[in-house]
C-alpha atoms as a PDB file:
ATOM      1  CA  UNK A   1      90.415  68.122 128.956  1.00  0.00           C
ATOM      2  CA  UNK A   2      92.000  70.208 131.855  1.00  0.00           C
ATOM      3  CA  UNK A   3      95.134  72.269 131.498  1.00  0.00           C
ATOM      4  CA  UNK A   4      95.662  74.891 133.944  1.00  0.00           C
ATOM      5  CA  UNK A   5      98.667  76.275 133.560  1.00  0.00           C
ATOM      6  CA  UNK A   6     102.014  76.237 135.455  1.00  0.00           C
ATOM      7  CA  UNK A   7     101.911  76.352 139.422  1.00  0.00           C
ATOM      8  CA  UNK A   8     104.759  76.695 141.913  1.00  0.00           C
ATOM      9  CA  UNK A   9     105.118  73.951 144.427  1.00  0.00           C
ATOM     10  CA  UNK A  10     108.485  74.537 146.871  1.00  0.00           C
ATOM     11  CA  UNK A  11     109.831  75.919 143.851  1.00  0.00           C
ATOM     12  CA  UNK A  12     108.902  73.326 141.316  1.00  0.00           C
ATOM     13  CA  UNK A  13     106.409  74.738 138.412  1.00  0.00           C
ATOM     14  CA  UNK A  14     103.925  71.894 137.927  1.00  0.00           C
ATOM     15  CA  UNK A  15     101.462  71.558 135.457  1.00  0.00           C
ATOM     16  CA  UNK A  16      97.402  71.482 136.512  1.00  0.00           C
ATOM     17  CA  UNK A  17      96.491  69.015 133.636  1.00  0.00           C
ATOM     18  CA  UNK A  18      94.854  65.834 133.615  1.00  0.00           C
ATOM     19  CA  UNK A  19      96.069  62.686 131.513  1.00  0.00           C
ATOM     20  CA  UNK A  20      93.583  63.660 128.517  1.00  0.00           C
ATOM     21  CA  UNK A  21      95.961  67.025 128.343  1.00  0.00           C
ATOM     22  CA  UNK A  22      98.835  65.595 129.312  1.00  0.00           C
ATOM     23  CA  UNK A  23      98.720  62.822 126.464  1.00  0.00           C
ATOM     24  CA  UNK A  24      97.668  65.583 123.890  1.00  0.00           C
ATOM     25  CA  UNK A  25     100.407  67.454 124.101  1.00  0.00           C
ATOM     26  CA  UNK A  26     102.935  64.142 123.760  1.00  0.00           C
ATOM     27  CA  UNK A  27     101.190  63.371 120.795  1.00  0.00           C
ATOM     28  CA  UNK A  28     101.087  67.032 119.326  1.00  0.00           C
ATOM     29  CA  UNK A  29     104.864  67.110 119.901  1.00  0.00           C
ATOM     30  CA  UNK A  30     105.071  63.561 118.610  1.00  0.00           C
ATOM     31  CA  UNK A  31     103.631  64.236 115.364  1.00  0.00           C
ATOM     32  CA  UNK A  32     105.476  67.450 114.912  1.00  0.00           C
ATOM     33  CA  UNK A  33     108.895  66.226 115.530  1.00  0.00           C
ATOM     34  CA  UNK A  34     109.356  68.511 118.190  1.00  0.00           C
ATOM     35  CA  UNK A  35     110.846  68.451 121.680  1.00  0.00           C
ATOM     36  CA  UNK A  36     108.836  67.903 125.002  1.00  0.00           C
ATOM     37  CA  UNK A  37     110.453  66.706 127.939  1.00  0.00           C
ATOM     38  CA  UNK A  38     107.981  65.357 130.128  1.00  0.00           C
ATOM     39  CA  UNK A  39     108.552  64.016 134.255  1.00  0.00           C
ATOM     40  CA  UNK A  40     105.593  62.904 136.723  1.00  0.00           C
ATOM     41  CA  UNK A  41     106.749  63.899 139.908  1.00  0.00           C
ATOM     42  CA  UNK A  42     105.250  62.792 143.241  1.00  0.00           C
ATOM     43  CA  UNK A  43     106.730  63.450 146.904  1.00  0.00           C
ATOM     44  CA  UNK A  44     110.204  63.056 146.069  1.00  0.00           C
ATOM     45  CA  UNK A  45     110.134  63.973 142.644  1.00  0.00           C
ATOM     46  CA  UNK A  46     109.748  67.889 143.946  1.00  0.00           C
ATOM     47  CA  UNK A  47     111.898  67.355 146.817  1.00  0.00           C
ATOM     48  CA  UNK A  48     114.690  66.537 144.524  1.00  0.00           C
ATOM     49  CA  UNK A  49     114.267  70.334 143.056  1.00  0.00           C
ATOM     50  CA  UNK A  50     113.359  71.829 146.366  1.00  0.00           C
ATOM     51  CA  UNK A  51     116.608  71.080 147.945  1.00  0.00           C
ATOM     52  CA  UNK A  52     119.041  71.489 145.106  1.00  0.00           C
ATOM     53  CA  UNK A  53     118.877  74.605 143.249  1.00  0.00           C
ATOM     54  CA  UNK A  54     120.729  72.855 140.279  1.00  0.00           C
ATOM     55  CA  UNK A  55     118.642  70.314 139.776  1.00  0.00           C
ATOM     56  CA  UNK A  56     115.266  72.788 140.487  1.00  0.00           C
ATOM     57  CA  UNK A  57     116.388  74.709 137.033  1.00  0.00           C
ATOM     58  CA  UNK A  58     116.606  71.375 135.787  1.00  0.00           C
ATOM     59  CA  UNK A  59     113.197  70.248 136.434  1.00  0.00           C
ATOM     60  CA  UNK A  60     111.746  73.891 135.800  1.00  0.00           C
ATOM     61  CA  UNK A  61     113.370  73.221 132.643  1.00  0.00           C
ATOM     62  CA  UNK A  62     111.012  70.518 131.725  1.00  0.00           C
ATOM     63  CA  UNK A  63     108.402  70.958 129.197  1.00  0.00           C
ATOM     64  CA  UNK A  64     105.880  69.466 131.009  1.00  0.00           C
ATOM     65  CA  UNK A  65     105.580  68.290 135.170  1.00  0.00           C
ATOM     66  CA  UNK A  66     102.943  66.049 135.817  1.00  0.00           C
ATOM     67  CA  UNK A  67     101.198  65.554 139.342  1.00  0.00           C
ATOM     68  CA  UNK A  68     101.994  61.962 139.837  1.00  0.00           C
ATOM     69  CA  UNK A  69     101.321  61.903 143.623  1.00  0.00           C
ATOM     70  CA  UNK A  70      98.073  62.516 145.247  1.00  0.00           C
ATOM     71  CA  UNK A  71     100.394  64.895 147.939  1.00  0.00           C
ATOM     72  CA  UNK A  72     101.336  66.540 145.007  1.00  0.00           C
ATOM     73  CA  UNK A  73      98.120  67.180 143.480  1.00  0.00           C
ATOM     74  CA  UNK A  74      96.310  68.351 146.828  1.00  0.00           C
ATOM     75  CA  UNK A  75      99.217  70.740 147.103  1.00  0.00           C
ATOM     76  CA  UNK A  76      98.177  72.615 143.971  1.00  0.00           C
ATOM     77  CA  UNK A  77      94.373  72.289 144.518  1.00  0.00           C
ATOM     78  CA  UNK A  78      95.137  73.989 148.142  1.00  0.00           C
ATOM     79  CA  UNK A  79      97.688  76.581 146.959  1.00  0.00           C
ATOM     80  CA  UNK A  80      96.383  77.507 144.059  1.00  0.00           C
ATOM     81  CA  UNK A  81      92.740  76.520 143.820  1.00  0.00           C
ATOM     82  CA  UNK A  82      93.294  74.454 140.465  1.00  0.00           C
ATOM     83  CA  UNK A  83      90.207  71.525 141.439  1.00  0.00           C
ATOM     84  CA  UNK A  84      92.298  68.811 139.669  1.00  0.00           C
ATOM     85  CA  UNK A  85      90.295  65.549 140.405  1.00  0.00           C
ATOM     86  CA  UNK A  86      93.002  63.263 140.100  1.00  0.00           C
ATOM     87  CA  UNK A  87      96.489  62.969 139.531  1.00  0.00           C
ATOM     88  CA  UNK A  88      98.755  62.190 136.671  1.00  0.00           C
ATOM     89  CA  UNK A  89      99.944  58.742 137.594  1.00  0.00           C
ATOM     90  CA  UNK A  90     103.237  57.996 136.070  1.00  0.00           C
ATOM     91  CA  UNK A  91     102.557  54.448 135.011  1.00  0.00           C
ATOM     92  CA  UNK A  92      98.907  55.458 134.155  1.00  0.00           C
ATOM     93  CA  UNK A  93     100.286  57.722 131.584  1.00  0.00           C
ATOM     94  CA  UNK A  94     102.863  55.551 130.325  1.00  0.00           C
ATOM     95  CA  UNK A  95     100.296  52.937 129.082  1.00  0.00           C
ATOM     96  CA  UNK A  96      97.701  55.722 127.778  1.00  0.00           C
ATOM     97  CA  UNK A  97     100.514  57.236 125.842  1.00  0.00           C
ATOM     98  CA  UNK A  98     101.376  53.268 124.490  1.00  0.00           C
ATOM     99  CA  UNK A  99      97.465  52.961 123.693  1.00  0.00           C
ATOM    100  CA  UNK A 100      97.530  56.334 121.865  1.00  0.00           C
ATOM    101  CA  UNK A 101     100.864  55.929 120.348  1.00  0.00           C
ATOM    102  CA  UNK A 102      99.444  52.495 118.987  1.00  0.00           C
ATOM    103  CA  UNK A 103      96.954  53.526 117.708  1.00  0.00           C
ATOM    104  CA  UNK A 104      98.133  56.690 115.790  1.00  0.00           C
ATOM    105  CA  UNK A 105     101.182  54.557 114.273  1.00  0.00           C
ATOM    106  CA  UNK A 106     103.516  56.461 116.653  1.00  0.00           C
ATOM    107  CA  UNK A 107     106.634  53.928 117.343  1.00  0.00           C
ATOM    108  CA  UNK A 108     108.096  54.257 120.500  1.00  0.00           C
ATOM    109  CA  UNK A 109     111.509  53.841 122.029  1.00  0.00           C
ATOM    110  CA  UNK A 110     112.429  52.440 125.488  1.00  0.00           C
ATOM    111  CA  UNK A 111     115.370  53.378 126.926  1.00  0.00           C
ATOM    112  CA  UNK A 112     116.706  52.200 130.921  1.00  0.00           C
ATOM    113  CA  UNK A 113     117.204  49.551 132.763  1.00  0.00           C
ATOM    114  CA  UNK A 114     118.522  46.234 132.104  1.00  0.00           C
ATOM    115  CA  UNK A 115     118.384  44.003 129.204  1.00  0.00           C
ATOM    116  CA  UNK A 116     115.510  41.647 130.697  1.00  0.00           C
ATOM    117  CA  UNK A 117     113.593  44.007 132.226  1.00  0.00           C
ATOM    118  CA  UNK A 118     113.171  45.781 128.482  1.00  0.00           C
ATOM    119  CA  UNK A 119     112.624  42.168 126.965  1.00  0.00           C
ATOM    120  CA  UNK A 120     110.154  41.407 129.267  1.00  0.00           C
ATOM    121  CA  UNK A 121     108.337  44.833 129.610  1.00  0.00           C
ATOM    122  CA  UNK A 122     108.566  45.109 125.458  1.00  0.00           C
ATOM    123  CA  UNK A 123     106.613  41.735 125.702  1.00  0.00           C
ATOM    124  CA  UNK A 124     103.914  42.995 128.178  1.00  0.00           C
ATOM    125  CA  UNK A 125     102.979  45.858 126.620  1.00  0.00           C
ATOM    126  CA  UNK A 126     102.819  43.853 123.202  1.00  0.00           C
ATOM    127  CA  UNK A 127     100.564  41.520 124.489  1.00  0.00           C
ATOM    128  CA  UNK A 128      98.246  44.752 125.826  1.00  0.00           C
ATOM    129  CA  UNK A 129      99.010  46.914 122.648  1.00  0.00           C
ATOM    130  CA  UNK A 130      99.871  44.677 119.765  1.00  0.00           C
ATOM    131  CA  UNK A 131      99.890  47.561 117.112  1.00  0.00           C
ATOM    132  CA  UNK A 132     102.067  49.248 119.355  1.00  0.00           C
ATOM    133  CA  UNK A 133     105.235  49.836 116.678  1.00  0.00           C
ATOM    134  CA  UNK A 134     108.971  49.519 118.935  1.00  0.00           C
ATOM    135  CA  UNK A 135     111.332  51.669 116.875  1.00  0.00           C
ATOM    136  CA  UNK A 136     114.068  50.203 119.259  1.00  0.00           C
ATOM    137  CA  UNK A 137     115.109  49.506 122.806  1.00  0.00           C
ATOM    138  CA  UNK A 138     118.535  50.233 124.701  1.00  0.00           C
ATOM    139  CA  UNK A 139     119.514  48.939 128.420  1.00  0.00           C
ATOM    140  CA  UNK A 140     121.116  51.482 130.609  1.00  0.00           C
ATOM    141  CA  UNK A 141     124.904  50.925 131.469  1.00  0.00           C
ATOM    142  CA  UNK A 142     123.415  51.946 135.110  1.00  0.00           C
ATOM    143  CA  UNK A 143     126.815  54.608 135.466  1.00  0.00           C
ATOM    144  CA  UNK A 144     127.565  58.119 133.934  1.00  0.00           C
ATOM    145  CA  UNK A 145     127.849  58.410 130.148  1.00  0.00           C
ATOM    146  CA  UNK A 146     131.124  59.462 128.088  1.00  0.00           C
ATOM    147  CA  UNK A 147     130.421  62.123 125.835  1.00  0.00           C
ATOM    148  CA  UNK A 148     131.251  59.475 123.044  1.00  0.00           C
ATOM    149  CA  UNK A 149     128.885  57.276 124.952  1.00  0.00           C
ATOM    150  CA  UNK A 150     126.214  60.156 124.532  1.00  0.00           C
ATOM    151  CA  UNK A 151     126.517  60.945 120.761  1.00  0.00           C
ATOM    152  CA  UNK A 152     126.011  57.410 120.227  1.00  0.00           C
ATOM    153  CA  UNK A 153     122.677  57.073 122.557  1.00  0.00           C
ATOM    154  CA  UNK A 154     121.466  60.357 120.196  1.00  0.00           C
ATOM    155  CA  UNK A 155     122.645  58.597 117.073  1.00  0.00           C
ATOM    156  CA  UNK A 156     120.378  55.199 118.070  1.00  0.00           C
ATOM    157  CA  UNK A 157     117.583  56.922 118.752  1.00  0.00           C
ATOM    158  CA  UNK A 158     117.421  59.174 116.129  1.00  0.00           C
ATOM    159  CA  UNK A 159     118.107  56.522 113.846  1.00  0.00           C
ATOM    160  CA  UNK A 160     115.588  54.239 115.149  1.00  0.00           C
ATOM    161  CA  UNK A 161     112.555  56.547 113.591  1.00  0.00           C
ATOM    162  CA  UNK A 162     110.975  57.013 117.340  1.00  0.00           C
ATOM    163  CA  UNK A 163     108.452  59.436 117.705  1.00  0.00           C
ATOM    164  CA  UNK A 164     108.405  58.808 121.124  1.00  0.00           C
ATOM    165  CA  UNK A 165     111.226  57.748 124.053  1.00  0.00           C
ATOM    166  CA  UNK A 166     109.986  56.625 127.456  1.00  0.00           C
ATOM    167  CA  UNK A 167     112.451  56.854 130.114  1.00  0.00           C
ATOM    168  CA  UNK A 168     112.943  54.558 132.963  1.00  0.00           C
ATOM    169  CA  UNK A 169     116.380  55.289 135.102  1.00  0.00           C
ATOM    170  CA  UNK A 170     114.972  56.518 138.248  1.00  0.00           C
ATOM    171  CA  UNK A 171     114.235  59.551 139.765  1.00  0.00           C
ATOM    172  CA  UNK A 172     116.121  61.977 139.385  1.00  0.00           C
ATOM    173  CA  UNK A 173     118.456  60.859 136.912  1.00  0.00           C
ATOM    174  CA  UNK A 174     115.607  59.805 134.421  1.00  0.00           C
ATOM    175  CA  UNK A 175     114.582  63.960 134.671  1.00  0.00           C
ATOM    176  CA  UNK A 176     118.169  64.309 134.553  1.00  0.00           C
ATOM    177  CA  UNK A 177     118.554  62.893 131.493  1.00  0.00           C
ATOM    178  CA  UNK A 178     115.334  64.308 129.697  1.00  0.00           C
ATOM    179  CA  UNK A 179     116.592  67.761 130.465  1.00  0.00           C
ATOM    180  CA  UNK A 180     120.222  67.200 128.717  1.00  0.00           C
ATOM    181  CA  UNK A 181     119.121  65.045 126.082  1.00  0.00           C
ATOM    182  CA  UNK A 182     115.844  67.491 124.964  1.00  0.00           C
ATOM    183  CA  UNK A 183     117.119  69.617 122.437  1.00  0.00           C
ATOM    184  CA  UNK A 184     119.302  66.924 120.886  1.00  0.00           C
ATOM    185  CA  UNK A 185     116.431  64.127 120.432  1.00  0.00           C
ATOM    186  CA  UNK A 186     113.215  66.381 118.865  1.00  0.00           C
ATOM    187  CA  UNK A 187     110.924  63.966 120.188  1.00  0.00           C
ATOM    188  CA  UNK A 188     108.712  63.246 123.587  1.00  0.00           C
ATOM    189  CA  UNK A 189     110.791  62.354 126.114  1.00  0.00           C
ATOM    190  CA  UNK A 190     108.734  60.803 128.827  1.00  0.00           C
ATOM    191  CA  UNK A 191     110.389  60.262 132.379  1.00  0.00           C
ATOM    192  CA  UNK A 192     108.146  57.450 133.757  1.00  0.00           C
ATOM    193  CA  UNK A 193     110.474  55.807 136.651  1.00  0.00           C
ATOM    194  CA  UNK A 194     109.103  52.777 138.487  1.00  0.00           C
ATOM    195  CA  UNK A 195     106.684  52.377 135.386  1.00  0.00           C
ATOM    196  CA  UNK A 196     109.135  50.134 133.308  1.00  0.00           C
ATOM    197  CA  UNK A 197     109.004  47.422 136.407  1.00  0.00           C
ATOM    198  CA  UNK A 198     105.466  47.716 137.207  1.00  0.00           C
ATOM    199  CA  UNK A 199     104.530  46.836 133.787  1.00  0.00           C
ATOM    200  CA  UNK A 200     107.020  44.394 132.998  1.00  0.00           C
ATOM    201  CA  UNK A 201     105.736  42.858 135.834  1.00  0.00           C
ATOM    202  CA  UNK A 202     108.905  42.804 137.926  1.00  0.00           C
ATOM    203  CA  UNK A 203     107.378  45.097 141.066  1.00  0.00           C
ATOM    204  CA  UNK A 204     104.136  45.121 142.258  1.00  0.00           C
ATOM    205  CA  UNK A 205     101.837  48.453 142.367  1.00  0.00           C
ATOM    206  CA  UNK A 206     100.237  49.327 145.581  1.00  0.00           C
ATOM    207  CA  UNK A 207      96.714  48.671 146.020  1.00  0.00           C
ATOM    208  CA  UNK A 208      94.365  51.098 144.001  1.00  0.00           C
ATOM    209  CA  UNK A 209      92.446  51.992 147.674  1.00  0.00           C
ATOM    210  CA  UNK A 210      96.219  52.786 149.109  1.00  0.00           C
ATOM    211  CA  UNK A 211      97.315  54.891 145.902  1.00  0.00           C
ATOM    212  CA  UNK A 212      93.983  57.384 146.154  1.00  0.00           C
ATOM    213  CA  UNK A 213      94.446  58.189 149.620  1.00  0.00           C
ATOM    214  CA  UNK A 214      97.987  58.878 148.748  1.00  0.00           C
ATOM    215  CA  UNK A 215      99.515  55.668 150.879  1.00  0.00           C
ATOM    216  CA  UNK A 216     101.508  53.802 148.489  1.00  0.00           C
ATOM    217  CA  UNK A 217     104.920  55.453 149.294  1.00  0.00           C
ATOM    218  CA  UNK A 218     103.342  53.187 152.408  1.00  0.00           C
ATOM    219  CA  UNK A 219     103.391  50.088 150.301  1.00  0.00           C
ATOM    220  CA  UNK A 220     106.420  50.849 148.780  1.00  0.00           C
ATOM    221  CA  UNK A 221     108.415  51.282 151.733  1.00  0.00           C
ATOM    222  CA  UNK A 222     107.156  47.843 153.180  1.00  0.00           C
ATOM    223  CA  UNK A 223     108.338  45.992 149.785  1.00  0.00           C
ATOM    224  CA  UNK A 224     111.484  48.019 149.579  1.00  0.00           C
ATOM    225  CA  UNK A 225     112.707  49.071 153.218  1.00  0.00           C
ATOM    226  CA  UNK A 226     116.170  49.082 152.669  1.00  0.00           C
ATOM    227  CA  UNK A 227     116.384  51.101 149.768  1.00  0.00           C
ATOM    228  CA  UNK A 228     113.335  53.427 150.359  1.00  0.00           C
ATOM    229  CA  UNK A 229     113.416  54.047 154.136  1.00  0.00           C
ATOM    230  CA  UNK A 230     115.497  57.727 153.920  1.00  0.00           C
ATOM    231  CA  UNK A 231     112.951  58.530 151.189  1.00  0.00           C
ATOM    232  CA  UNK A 232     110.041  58.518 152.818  1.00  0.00           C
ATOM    233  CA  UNK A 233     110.282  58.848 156.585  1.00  0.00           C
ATOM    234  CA  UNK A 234     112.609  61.857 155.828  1.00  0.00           C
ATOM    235  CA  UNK A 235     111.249  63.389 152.579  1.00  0.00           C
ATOM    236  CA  UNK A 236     107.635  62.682 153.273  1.00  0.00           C
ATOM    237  CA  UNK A 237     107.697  64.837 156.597  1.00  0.00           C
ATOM    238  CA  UNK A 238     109.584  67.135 155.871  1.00  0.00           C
ATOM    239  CA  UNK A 239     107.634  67.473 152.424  1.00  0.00           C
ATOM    240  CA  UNK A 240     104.895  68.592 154.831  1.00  0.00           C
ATOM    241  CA  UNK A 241     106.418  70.909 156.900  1.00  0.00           C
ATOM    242  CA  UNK A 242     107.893  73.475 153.351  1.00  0.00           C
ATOM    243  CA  UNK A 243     103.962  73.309 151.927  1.00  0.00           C
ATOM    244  CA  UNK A 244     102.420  74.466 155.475  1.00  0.00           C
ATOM    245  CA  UNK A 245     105.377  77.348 155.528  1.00  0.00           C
ATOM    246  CA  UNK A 246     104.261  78.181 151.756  1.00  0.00           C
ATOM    247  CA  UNK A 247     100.870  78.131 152.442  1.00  0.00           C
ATOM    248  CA  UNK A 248     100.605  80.234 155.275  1.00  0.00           C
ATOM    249  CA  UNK A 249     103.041  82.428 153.243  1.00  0.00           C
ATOM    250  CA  UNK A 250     105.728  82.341 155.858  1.00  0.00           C
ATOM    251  CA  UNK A 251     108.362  81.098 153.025  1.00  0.00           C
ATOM    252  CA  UNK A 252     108.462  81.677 149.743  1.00  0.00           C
ATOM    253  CA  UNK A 253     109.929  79.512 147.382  1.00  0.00           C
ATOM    254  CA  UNK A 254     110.692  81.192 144.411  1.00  0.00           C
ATOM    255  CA  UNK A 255     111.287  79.089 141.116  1.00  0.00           C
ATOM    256  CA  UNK A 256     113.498  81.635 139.912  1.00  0.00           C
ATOM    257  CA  UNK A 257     115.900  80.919 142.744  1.00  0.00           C
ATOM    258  CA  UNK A 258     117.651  78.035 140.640  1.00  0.00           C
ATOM    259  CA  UNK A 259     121.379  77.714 139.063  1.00  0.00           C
ATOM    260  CA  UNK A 260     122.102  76.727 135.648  1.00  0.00           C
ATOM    261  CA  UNK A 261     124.437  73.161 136.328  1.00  0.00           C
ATOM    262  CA  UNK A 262     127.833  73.825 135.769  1.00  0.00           C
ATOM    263  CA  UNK A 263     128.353  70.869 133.169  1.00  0.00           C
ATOM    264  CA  UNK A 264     126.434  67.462 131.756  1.00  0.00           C
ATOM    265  CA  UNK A 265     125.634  64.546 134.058  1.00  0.00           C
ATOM    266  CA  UNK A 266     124.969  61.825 131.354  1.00  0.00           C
ATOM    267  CA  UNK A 267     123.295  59.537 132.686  1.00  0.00           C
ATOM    268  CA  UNK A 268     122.606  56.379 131.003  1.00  0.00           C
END
């Protein structure tokens, strides 16, 4: 089990853990009915925080900051010397957390997307998990949440005797929404993105020989050009260019340099 603390990347404190660590302390929480918003963040994950100090309190605010892209992970082993061996893989985590989860009697609660994506990705990971418990599921309305509309959300999954809630809205607003909804739902709340349609089968994942080397925002981008293109031929590069500047010390990116948002997004 690795956990090496906190490390600043462009601003972004991300854990140096590996999934072993990563999935202990979702259980821990889990079991103790307490709080831990969780986010695996690749490329444009951090960029999101880099370039909007809002949102960079935001994710700073998260309990826990996995390194779901390889980019991300060679930028702590170089800036900080951490030797992680591999990354935290978003959708990697989301099933060992389901495995765990099943077999520790720890129900879990999906919450995004639409109505057949949850049927169909409650039915996949029943037929890989069956003792996996589903306290309850709930579509997002894919638009900004009343405050009524909130209260409910909290309500359902309170009510629905979750131990854990996996996310899938998106990046950001999935990190969005772990950060507001934390101290209200005293639970794991795990940010997991493109997991929900890569395991309900709805999106293919990139090639396992693509993902180490750190190409599938490569495969990606050819599947999805038209809503991924500004993404990664803007983000990745200039990505790049911030990590040589805070490498050879010429910028520094301070985490503390964040603003508190002004009000609730609500997301749902």
């Amino acid at each position: 089990m690795i956990d090496r603390g906190r490390h600043n990347v462009l601003g972004i404190m991300v854990n140096a853990v590996d999934y072993e660590a990563a999935i202990q302390k979702i259980v821990d929480a889990a079991r103790a009915s307490q709080p831990l918003a969780v986010s695996a963040l690749a490329v444009h994950g951090v960029m999101t925080g880099a370039l909007d100090r809002e949102h960079r309190f935001r994710l700073n605010g998260l309990d826990l900051i996995v390194p779901d892209g390889q980019p991300v992970r060679w930028a702590l082993n170089r800036l900080h010397g951490v030797k992680l061996s591999d990354r935290v893989y978003g959708p990697t985590l989301m099933l060992k957390t389901c495995e765990r989860a099943a077999a520790e009697g720890l129900p879990i609660f999906l919450f995004g997307g639409s109505e057949d994506l949850l049927t169909s990705l409650q039915s996949k990971l029943t037929e890989r998990f069956p003792k996996l418990q589903f306290a309850g599921v709930q579509a997002s309305k894919f638009r900004q949440l009343t405050p009524e509309e909130r209260d409910e959300t909290v309500e359902t999954i309170r009510n629905s005797g979750a131990a854990i809630t996996m996310v899938g809205l998106g990046c950001p607003r999935q990190e969005v929404w772990a950060y507001e909804f934390r101290e209200a739902l005293s639970m794991p709340l795990l940010a997991v993105g493109a997991a929900f349609n890569f395991h309900a089968g709805l999106l293919p994942q990139a090639p396992h020989m693509m993902q180490d080397w750190g190409l599938e925002w490569l495969y990606r981008l050819v599947a999805e050009p038209r809503r991924l293109w500004q993404r990664y031929l803007l983000l990745n590069p200039l990505y790049a260019s911030m990590l040589c500047l805070q490498a050879l010390h010429l910028r520094r990116f301070n985490p503390d340099d964040a603003v508190r948002p002004k009000r609730e997004i609500l997301y749902g």
